[in-house]
Protein backbone atom coordinates (compact mmCIF):
# COMPACT_ATOMS: atom_id res chain seq x y z
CA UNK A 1 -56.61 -1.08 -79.52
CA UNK A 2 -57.69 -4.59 -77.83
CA UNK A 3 -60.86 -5.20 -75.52
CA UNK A 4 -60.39 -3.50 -71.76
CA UNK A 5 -59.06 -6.46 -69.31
CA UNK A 6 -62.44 -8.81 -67.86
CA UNK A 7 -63.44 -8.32 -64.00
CA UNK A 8 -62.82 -12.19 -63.40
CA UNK A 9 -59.15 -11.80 -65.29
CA UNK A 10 -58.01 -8.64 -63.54
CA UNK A 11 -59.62 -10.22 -60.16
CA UNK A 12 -57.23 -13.14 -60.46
CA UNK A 13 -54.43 -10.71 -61.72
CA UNK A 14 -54.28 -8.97 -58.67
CA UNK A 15 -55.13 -11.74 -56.10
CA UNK A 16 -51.66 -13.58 -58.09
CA UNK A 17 -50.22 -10.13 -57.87
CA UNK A 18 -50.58 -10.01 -54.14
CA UNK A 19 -49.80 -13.64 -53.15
CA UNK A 20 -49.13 -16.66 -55.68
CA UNK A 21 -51.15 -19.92 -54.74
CA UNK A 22 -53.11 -22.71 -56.06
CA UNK A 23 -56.29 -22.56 -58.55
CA UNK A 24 -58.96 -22.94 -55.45
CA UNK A 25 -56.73 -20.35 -53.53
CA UNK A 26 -56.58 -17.55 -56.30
CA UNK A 27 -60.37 -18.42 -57.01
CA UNK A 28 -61.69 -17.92 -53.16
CA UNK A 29 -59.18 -14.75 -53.29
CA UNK A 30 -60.58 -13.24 -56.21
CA UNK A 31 -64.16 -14.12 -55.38
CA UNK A 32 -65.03 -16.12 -59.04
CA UNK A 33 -66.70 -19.32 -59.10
CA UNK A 34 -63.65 -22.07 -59.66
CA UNK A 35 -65.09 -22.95 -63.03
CA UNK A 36 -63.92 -19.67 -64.47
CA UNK A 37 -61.32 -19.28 -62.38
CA UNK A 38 -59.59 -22.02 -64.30
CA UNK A 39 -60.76 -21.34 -67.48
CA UNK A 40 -59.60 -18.26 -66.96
CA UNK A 41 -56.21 -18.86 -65.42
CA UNK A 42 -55.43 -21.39 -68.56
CA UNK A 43 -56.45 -18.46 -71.04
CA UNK A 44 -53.78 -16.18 -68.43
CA UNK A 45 -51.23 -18.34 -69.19
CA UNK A 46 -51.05 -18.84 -72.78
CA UNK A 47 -51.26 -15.16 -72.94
CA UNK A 48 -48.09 -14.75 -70.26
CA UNK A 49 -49.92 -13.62 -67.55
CA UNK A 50 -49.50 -16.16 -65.02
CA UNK A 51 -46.47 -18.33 -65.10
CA UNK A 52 -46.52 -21.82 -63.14
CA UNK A 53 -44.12 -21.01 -59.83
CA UNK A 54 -44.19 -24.00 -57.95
CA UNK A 55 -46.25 -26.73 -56.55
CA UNK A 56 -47.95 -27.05 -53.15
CA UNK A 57 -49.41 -30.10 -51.06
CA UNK A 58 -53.46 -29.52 -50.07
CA UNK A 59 -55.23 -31.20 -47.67
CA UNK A 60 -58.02 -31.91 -50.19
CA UNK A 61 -55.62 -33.90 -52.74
CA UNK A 62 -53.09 -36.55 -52.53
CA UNK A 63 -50.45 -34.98 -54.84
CA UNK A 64 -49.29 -31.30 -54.89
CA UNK A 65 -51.29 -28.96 -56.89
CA UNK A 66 -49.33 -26.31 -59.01
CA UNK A 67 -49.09 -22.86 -57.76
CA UNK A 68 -49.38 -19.81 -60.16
CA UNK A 69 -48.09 -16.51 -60.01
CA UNK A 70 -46.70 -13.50 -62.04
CA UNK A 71 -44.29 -14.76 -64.51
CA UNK A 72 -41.57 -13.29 -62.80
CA UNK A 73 -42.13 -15.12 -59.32
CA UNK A 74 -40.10 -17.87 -57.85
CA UNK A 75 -41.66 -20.26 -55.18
CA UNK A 76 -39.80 -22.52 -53.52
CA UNK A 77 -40.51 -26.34 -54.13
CA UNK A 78 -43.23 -28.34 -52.18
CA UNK A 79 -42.69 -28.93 -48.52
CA UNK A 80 -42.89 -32.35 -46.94
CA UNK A 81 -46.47 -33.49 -45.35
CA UNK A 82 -46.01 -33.20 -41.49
CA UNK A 83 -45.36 -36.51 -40.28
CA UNK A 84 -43.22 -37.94 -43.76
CA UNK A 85 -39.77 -38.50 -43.57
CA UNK A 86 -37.20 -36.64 -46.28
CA UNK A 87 -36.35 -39.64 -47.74
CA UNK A 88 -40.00 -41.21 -48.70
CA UNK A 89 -40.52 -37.40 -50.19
CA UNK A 90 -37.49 -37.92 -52.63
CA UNK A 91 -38.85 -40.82 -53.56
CA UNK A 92 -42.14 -39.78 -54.38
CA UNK A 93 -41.21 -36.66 -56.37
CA UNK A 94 -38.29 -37.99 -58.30
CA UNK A 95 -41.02 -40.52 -59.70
């Protein structure tokens, strides 16, 4: 018999469980310090937890962030900044 699930670990579980999103997202969600939060989200997915679903532009970083969710959950791919045209977009991401 293994050691009962962690607060912070089943926090995150069911804040990915109720809407996938980024580290800082599932952190403020689950109401952990973002410090743990990833810790704990790295330890999530070696165990198959959390799955990487996608990745996201933030206001707060110049490059999309990766999204995590339940392994089973598909996100579609990163929308376009407001104001960027499709083409410049291709041309960052197939870099």
């Amino acid at each position: 018999m293994g050691r009962p699930v962690g607060e912070v670990r089943l926090a995150l579980q069911v804040a990915a469980a109720e809407k996938p999103g980024h580290l800082r997202d599932l952190a403020r969600r689950a109401g952990v310090g973002l410090q743990i939060a990833s810790r704990t989200v790295q330890d999530m997915r070696r165990a198959g937890e959390l799955s990487p679903c996608g990745k996201q532009y933030v206001a707060w970083r110049r490059g999309p962030v990766q999204v995590w969710g339940p392994p089973d959950t598909d996100v579609p791919g990163p929308e376009p900044r407001a104001g960027t045209d499709l083409q410049a977009h291709l041309l960052r991401s197939w870099r």
